[in-house]
Protein backbone atom coordinates (compact mmCIF):
# COMPACT_ATOMS: atom_id res chain seq x y z
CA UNK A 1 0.00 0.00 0.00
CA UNK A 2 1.63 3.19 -0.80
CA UNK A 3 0.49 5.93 1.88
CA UNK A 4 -1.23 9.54 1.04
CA UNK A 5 -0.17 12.11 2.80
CA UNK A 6 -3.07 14.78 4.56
CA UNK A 7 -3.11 18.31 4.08
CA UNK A 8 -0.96 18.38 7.61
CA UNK A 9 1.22 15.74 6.68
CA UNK A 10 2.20 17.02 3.15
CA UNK A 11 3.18 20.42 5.25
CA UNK A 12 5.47 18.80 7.76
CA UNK A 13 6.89 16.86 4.51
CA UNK A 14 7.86 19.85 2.98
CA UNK A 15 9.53 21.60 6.48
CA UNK A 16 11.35 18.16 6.44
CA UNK A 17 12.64 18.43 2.98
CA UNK A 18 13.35 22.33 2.83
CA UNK A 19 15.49 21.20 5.79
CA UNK A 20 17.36 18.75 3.96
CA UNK A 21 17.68 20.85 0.57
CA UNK A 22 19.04 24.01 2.71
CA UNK A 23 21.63 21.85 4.23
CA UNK A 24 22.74 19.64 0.97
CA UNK A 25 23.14 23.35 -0.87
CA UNK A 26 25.87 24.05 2.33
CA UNK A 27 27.37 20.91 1.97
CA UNK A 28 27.76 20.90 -1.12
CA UNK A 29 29.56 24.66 -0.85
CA UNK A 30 32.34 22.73 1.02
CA UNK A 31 33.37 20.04 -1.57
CA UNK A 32 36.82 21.07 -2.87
CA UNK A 33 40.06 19.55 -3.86
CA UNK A 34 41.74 18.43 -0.43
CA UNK A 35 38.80 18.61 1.86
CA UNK A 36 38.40 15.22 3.31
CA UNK A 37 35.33 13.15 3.28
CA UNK A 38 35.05 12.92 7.16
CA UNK A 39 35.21 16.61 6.83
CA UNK A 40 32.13 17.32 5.18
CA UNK A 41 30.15 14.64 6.92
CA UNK A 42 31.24 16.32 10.07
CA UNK A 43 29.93 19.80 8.69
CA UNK A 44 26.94 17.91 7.97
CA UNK A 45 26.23 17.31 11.28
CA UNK A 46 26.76 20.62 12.34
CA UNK A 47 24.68 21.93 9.75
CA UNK A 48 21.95 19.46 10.81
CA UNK A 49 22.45 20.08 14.18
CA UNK A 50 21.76 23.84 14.01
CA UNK A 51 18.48 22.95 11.94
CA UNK A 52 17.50 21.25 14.77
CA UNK A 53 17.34 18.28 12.74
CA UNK A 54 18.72 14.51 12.71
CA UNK A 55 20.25 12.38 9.93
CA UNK A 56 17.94 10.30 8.72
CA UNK A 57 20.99 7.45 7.65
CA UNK A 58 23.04 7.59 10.58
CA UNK A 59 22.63 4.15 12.63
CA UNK A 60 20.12 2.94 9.72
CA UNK A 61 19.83 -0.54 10.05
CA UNK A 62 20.11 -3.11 7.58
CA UNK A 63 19.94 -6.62 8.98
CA UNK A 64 22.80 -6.88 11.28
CA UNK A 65 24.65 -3.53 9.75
CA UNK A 66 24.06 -0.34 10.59
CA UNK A 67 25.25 2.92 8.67
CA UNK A 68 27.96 5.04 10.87
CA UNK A 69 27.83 8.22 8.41
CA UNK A 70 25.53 11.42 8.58
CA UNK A 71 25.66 11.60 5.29
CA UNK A 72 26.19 9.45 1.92
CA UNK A 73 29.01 10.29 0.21
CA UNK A 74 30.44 8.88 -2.86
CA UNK A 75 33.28 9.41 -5.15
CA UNK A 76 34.00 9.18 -8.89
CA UNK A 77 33.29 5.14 -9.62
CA UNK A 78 31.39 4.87 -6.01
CA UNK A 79 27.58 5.02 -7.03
CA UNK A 80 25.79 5.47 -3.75
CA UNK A 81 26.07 4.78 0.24
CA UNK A 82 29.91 5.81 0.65
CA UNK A 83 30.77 5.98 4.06
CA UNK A 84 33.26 9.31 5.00
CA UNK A 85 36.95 8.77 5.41
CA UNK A 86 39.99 10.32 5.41
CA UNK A 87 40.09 10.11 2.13
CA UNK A 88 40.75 13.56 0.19
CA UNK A 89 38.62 14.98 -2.75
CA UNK A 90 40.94 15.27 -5.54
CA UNK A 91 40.72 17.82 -8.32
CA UNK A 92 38.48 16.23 -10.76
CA UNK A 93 36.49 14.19 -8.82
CA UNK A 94 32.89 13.90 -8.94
CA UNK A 95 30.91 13.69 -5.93
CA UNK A 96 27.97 12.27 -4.51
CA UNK A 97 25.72 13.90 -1.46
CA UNK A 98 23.05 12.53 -0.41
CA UNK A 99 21.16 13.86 2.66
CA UNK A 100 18.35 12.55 4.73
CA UNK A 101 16.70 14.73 7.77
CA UNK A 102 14.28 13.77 10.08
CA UNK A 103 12.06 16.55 11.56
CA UNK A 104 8.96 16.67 13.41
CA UNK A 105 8.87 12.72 12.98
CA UNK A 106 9.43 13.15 8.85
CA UNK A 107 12.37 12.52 6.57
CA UNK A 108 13.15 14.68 3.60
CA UNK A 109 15.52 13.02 0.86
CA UNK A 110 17.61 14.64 -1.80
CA UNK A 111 21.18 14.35 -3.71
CA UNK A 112 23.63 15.61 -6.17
CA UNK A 113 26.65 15.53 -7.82
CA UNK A 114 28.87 17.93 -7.72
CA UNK A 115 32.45 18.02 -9.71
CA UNK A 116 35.29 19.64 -7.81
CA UNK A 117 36.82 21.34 -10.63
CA UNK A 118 36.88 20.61 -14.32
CA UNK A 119 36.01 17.28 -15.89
CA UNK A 120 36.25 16.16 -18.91
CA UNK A 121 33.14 16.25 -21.58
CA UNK A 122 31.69 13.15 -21.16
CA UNK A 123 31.65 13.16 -17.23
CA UNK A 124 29.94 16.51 -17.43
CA UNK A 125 27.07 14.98 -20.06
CA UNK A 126 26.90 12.19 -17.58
CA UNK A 127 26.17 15.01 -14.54
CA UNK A 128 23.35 17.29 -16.98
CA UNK A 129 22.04 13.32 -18.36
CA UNK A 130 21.52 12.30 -14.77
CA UNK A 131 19.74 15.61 -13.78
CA UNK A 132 17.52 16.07 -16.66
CA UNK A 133 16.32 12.18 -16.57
CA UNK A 134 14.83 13.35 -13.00
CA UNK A 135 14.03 16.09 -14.55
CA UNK A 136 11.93 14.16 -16.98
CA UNK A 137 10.72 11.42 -14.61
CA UNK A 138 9.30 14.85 -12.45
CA UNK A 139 6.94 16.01 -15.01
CA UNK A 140 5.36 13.16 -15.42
CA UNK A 141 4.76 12.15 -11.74
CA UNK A 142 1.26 13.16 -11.55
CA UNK A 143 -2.40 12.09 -10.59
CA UNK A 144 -3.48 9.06 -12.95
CA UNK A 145 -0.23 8.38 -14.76
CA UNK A 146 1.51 5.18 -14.00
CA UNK A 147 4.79 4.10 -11.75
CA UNK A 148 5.95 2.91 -14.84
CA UNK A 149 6.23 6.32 -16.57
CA UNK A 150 8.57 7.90 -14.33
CA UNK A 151 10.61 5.00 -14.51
CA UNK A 152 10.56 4.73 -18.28
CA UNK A 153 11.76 8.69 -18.46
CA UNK A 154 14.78 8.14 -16.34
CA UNK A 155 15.91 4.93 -18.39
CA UNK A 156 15.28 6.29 -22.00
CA UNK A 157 17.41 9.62 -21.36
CA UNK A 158 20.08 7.41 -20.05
CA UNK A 159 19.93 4.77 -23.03
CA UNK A 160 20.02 7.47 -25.85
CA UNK A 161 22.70 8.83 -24.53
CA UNK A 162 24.51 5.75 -24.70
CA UNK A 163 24.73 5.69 -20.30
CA UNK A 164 23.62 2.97 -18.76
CA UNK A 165 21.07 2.52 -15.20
CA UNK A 166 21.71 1.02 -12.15
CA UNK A 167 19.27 -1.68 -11.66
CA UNK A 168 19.96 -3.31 -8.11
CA UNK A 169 19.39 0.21 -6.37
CA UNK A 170 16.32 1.81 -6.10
CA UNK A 171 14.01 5.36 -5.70
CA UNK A 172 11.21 4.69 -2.94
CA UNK A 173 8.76 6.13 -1.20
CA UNK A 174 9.07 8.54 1.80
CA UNK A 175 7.44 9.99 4.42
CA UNK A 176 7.09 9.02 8.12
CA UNK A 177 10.20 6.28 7.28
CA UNK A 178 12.73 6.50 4.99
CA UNK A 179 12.19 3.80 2.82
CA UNK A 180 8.10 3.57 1.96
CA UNK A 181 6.23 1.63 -0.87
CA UNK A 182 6.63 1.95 -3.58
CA UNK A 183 10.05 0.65 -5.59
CA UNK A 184 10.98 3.16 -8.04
CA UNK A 185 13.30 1.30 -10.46
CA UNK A 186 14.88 3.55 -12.79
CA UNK A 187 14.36 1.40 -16.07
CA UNK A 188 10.40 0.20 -16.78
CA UNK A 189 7.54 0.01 -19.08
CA UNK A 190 5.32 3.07 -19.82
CA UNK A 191 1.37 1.99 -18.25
CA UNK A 192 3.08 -0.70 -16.22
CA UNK A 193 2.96 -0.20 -12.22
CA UNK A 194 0.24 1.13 -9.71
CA UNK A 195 -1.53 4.73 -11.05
CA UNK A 196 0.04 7.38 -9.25
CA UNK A 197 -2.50 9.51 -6.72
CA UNK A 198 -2.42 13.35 -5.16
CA UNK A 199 -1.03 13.34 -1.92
CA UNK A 200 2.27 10.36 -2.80
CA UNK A 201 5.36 11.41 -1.83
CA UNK A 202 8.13 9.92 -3.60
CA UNK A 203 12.12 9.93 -3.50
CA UNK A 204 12.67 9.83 -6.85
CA UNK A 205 16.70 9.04 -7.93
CA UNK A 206 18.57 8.42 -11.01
CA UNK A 207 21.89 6.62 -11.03
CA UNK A 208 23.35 6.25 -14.37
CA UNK A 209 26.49 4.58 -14.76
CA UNK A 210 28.78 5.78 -17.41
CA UNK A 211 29.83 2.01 -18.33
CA UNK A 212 28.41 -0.90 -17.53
CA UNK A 213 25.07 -1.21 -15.54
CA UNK A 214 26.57 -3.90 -13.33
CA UNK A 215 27.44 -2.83 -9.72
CA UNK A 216 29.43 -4.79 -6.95
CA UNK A 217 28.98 -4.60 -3.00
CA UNK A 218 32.02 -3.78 -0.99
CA UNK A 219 33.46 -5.19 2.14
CA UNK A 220 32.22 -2.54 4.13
CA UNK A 221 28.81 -3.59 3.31
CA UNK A 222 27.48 -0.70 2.39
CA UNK A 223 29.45 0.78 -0.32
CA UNK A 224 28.29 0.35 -3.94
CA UNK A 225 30.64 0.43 -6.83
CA UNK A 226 30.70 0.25 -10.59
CA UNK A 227 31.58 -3.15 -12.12
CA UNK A 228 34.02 -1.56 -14.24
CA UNK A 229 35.39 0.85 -12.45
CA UNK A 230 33.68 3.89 -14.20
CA UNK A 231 32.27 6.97 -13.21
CA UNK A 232 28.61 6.85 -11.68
CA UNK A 233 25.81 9.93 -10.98
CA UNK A 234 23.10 10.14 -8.82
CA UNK A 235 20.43 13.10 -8.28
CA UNK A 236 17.79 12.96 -5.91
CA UNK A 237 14.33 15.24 -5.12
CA UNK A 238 11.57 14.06 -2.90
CA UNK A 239 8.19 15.07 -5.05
CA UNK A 240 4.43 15.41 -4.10
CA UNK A 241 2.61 13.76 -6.55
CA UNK A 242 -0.71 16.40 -7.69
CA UNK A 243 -3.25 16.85 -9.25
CA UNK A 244 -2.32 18.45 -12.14
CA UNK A 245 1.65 18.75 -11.69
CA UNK A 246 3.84 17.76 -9.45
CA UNK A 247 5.93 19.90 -6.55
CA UNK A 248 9.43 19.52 -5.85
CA UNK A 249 9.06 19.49 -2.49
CA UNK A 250 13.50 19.42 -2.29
CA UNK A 251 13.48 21.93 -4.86
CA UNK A 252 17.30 23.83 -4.64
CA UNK A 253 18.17 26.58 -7.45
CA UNK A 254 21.54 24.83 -8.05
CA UNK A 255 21.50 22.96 -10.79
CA UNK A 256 24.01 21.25 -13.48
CA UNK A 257 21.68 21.89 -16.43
CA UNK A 258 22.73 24.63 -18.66
């Protein structure tokens, strides 16, 4: 069953995910060439803290693991759920931020990808292909069309553009928990899927792979990696399905399209 969200709820949803979109655009201010990872998951924290707000993936629990980060954060070939280090950003890295807050009892969800300093061409089409398949899977995330729609949009912009999708990791639903029904793949079949209703909130989160679509798990049991060792994007905006169009309800004016 995939929950509506009340008038009251929907609000509290959106003070949750301003929360969480404020606090990614500061983080994401800090990622630089030599800044470690611990760093910025630290400022995180901070940041979070003087929301008066908690991480929504620190001590998440899955099975017998449980996340020790505040934030995700993921590097060049790392495609989501990178745990902070000492590891340094190096110049030419892309990175991955992805930011959960829980307020009032409600999580707000986003991400980016941010490249600290230049990248080559193809990296940067991978960054505006990523963004504009959410993009595209947004504007159709409305009353009456189908799960399947948004998840079509995200995998054809990837395919033309000769990028591939991660299948093993998903978009969900979100709300009162982090992780709420439904699955979002991002590859599908247009009319396929339960019809989408006002009131669904839903974390909706392209990650194309510049290779291969085949990931691998590593030791730490949390970290997910390209096959192939290739680069890897991910975006991320929490969205209130309407009537008529949808709301970005972890809307930020930063964006890698041009």
């Amino acid at each position: 069953m995939i929950p509506i969200k009340s008038a009251r709820e929907v609000e509290k949803m959106r003070q949750a995910c301003r929360s969480a979109s404020e606090i990614l655009d500061r983080v994401s201010e800090l990622v630089r060439p030599g800044i470690t990872t611990k760093e910025v998951d630290e400022a995180a924290a901070d940041f979070m803290q003087g929301a008066n707000v908690k991480s929504a993936f620190l001590g998440y629990r899955l099975g017998h693991r449980v996340f020790p980060g505040n934030i995700c954060i993921s590097i060049n070939d790392e495609v989501v759920h990178g745990i902070a280090s000492q590891r340094r950003i190096q110049y030419g890295d892309i990175v991955k931020l992805d930011i959960g807050v829980i307020q009032d009892g409600w999580v707000g969800d986003t991400a980016t990808t941010i490249a600290a300093g230049m990248v080559d061409e193809r990296i940067e089409q991978l960054l505006r292909v990523t963004e504009t398949a959410l993009e595209r899977a947004i504007k159709v995330a409305v009353e009456g069309t189908h799960l399947g729609d948004i998840c079509a949009e995200i995998e054809d912009e990837a395919v033309c553009n000769h990028f591939s999708v991660v299948r093993e990791f998903v978009g969900h639903g979100v709300g009162r928990k982090l992780h709420e029904e439904p699955q979002i793949p991002n590859y599908g079949k247009r009319g396929s899927g339960p019809k989408l209703k006002t009131g669904m909130t839903l974390a909706i989160e392209p990650m194309i792979n510049m290779g291969t679509a085949a990931v691998r798990l590593l030791e730490d049991g949390w970290t997910v990696r390209t096959a192939d060792g290739m680069p890897s994007a991910h975006f991320e905006h929490t969205v209130l399905i309407g009537k008529d169009e949808p709301e970005i309800l972890t809307w930020r004016a930063k964006t890698q399209l041009k």
